[in-house]
N, C-alpha and C. Protein backbone atom coordinates (compact mmCIF):
# COMPACT_ATOMS: atom_id res chain seq x y z
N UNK A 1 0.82 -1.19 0.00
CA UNK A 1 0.00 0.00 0.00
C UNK A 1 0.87 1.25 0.00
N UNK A 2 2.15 0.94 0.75
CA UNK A 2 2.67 2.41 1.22
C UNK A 2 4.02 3.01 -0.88
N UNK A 3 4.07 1.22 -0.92
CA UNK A 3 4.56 1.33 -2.34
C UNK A 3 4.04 2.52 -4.06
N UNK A 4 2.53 1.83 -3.37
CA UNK A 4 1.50 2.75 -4.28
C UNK A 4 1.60 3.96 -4.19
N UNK A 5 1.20 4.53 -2.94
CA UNK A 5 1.21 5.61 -2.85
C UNK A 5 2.72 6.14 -2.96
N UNK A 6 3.84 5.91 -2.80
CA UNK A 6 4.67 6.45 -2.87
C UNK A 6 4.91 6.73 -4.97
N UNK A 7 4.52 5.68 -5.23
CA UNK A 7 4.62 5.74 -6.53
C UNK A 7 3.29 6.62 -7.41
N UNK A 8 2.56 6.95 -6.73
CA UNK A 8 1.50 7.86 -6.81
C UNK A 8 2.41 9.55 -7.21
N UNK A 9 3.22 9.89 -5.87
CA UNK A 9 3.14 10.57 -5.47
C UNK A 9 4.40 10.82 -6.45
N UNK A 10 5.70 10.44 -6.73
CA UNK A 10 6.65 10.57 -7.52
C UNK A 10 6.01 10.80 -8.82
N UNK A 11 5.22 9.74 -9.32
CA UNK A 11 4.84 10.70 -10.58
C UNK A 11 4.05 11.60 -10.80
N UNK A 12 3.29 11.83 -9.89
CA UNK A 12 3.09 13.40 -9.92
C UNK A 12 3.68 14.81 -9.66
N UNK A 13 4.48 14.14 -8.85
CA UNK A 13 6.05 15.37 -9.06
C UNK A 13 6.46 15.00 -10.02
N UNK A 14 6.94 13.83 -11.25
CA UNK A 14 7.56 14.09 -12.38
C UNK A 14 6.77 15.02 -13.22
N UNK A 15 5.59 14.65 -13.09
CA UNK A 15 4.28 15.61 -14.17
C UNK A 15 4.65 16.88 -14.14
N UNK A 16 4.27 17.52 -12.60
CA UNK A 16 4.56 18.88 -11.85
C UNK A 16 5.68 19.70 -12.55
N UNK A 17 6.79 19.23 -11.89
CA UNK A 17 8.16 19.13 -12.61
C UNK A 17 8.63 19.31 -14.22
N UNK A 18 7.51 18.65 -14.97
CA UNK A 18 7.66 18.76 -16.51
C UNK A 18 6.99 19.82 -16.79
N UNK A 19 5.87 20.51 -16.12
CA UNK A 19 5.35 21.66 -16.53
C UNK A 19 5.62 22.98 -16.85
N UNK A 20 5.29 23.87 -17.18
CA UNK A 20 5.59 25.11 -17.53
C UNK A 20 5.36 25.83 -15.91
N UNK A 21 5.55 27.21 -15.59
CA UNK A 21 5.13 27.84 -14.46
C UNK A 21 3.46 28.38 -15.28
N UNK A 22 2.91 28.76 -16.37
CA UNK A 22 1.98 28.78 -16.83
C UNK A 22 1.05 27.72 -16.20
N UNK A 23 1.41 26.92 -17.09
CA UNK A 23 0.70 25.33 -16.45
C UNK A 23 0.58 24.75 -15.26
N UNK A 24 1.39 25.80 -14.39
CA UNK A 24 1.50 25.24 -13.06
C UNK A 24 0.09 26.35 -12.45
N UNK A 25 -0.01 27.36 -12.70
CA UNK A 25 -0.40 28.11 -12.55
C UNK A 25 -1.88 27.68 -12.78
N UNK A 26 -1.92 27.48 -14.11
CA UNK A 26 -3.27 27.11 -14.16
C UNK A 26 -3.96 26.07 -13.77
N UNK A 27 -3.26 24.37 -13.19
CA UNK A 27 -3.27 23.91 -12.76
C UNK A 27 -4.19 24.02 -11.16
N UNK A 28 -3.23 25.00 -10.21
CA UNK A 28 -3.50 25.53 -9.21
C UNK A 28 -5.20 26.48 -9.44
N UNK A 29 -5.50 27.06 -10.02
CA UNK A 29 -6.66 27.74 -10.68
C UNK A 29 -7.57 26.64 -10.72
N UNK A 30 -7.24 25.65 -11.25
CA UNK A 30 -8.85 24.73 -11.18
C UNK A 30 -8.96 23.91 -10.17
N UNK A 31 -8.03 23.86 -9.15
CA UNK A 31 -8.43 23.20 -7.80
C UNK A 31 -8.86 24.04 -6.67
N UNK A 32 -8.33 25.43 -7.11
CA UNK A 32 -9.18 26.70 -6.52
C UNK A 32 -10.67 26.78 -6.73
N UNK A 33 -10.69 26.47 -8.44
CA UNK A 33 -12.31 26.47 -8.61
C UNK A 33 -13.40 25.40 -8.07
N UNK A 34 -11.87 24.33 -7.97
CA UNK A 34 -13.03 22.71 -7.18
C UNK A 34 -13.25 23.61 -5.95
N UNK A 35 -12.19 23.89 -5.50
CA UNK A 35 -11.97 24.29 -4.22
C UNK A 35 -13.80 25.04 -3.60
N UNK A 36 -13.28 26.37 -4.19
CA UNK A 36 -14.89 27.03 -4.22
C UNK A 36 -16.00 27.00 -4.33
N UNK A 37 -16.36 26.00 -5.74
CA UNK A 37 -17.57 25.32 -5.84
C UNK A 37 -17.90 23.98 -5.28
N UNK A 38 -17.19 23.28 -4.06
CA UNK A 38 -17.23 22.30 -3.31
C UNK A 38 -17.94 23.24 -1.51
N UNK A 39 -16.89 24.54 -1.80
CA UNK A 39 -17.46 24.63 -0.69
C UNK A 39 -18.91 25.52 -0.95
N UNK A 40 -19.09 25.90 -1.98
CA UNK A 40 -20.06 26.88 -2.24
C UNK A 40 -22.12 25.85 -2.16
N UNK A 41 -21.27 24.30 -2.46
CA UNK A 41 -22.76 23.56 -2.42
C UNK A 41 -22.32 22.96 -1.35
N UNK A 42 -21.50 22.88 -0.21
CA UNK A 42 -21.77 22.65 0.93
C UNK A 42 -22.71 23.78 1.80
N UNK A 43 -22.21 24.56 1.56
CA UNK A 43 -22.77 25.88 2.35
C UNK A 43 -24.04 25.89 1.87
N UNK A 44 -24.56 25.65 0.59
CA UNK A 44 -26.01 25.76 -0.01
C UNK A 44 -26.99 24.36 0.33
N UNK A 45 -25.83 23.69 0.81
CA UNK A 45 -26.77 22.09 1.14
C UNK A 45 -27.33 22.42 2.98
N UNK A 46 -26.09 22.97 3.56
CA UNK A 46 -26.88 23.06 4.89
C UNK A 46 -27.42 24.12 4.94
N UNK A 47 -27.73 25.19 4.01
CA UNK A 47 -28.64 26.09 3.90
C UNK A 47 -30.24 25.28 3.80
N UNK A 48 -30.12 24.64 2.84
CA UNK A 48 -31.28 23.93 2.36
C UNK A 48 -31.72 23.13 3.68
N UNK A 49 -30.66 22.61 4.33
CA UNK A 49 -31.28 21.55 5.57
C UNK A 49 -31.52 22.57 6.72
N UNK A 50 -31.19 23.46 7.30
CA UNK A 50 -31.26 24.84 8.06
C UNK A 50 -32.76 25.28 7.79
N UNK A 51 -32.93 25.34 6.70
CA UNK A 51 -34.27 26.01 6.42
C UNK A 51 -35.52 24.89 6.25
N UNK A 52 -34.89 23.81 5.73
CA UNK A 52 -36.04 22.75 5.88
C UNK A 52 -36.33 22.13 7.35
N UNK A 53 -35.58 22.51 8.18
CA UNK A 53 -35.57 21.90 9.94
C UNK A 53 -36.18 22.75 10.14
N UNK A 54 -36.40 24.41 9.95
CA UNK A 54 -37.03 25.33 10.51
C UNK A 54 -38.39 25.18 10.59
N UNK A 55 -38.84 24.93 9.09
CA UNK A 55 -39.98 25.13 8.56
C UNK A 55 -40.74 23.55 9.05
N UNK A 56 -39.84 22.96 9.49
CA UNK A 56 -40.99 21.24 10.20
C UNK A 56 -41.09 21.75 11.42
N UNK A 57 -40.40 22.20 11.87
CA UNK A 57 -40.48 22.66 13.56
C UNK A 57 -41.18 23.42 13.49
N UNK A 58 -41.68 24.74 12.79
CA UNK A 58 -42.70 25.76 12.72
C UNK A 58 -44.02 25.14 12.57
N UNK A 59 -44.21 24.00 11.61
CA UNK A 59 -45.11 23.68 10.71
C UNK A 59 -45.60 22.59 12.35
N UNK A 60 -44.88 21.95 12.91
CA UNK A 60 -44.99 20.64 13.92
C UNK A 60 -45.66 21.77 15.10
N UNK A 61 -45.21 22.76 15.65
CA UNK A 61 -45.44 24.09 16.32
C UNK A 61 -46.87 24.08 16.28
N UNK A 62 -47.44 24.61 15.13
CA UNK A 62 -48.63 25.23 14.83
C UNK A 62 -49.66 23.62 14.44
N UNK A 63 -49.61 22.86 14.10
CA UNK A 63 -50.19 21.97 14.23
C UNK A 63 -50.27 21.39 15.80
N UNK A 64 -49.22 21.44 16.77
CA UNK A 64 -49.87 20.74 17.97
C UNK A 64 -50.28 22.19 18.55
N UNK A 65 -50.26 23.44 18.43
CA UNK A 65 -51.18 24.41 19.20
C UNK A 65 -52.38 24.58 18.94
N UNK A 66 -52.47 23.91 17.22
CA UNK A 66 -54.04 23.91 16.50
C UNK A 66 -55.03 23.05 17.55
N UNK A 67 -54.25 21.80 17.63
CA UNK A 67 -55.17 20.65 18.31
C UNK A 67 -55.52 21.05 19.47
N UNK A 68 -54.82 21.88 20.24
CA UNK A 68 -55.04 22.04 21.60
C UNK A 68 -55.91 22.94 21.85
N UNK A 69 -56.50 23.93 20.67
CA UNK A 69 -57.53 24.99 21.06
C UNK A 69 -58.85 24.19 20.60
């Protein structure tokens, strides 16, 4: 296992290494963009669950105060 990964990891420094500073550059740019749009639908997923917990607890709220009048 530790073979793999070591051999993982060397050729991706040979890759790295063969690149331009351009290419390196841009490289870095689209793991920025994973980067952002990974965290951008995390933040929008517990938005979505934030607001859907609200609205059962409001909705659960007003249904057991209904019954009780």
């Amino acid at each position: 296992m530790k073979k793999a990964i070591l051999l993982v990891a060397a050729l991706s420094s040979l890759v790295l290494m063969g690149c331009s500073a351009q290419e390196k550059q841009d490289i870095k740019a689209g793991f920025r963009d994973i980067g952002h749009a990974t965290r951008d639908a995390s933040k929008a997923t517990g938005h979505f669950f934030r607001d859907t917990t609200k609205d059962v607890i409001k909705n659960a709220k007003e249904t057991t105060s209904s019954n009780d009048s």
